[in-house]
Protein backbone atom coordinates (compact mmCIF):
# COMPACT_ATOMS: atom_id res chain seq x y z
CA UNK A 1 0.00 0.00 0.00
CA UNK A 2 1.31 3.40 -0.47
CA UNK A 3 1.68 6.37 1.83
CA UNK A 4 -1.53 8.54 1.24
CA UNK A 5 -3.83 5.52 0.79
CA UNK A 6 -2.35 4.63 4.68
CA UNK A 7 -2.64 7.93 5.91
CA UNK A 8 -6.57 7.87 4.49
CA UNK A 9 -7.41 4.14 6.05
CA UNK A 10 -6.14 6.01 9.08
CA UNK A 11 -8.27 9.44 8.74
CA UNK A 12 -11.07 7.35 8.03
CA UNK A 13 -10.62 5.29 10.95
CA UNK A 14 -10.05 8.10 13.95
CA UNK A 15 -13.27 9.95 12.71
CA UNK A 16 -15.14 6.23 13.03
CA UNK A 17 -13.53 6.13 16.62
CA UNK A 18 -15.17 10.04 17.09
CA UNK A 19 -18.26 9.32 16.13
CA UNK A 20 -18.40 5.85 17.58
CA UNK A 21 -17.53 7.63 21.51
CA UNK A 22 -20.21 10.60 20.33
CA UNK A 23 -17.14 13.33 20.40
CA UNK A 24 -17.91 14.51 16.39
CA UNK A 25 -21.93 15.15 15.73
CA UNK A 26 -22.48 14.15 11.78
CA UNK A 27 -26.05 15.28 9.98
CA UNK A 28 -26.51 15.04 6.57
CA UNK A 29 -28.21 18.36 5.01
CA UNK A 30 -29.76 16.30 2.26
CA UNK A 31 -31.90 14.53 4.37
CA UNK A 32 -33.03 17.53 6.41
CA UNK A 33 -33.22 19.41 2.98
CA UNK A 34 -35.23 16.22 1.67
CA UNK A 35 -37.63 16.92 5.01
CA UNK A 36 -38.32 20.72 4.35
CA UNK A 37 -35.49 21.55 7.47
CA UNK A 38 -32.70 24.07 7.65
CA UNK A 39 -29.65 23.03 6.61
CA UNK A 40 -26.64 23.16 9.32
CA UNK A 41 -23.81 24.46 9.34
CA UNK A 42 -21.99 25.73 5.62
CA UNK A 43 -22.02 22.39 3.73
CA UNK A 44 -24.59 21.30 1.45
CA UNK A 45 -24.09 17.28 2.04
CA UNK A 46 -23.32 16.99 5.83
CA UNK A 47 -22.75 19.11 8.79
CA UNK A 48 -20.33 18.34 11.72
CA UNK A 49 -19.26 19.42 15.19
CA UNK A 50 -18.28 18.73 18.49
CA UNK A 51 -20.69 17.73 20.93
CA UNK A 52 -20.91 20.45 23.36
CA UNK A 53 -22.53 17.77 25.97
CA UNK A 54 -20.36 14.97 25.75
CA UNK A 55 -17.23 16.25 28.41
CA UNK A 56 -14.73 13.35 26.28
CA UNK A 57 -15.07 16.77 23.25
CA UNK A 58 -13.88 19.22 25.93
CA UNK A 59 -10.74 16.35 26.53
CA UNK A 60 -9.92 16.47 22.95
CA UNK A 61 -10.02 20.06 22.64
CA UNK A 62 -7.61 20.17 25.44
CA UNK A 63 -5.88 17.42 24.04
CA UNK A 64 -5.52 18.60 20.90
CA UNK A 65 -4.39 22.15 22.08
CA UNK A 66 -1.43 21.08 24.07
CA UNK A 67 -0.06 18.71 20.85
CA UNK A 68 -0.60 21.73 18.45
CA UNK A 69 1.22 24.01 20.33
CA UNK A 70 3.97 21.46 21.30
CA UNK A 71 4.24 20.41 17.30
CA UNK A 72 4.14 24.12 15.99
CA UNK A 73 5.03 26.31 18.50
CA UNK A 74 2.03 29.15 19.77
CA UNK A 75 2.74 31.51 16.73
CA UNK A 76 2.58 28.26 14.48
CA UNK A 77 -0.33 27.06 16.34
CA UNK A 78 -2.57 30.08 15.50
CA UNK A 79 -1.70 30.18 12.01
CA UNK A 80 -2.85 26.56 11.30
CA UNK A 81 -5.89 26.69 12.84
CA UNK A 82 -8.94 29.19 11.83
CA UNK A 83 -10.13 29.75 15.85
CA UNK A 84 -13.74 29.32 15.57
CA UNK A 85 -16.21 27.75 17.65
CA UNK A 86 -15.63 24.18 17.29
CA UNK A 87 -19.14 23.56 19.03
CA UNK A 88 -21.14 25.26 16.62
CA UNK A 89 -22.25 23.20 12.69
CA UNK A 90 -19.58 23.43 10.29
């Protein structure tokens, strides 16, 4: 197998783990478009965030905080990410 189709197999694996412990919320907007319902979020095919009541999300904000700023440094860190709610439909 090469590189990238590894690294996928692995992408698609964490966000299976995410969703399987409730941390990542997934909707699909066609379905609620399908129903006559708003659409969340900016996407037109699903919608995804954080679940603000599960208190594992507010671990792997933490989580992920600490290994951003440890890989990239704090000026790095706020560069690579956009710093907006991570709670709210994306």
């Amino acid at each position: 197998m090469s590189l990238t189709k590894v690294l996928i197999n692995k992408n698609k694996m964490f966000r299976k783990i995410l969703k399987l412990l409730y941390i990542v919320q997934e909707v699909s907007n066609e379905e609620r478009h399908l129903m006559g319902l708003k659409r969340l979020g900016k996407g037109y095919f699903e919608a995804h965030r954080l679940n603000p009541y599960n208190p594992l999300s507010y671990v792997v904000l933490l989580l992920t905080l600490i290994v951003g700023i440890v890989a990239f440094g704090i000026v790095g860190f706020w560069k690579e990410t956009d710093g907006k709610n991570p709670f709210k439909w994306n």
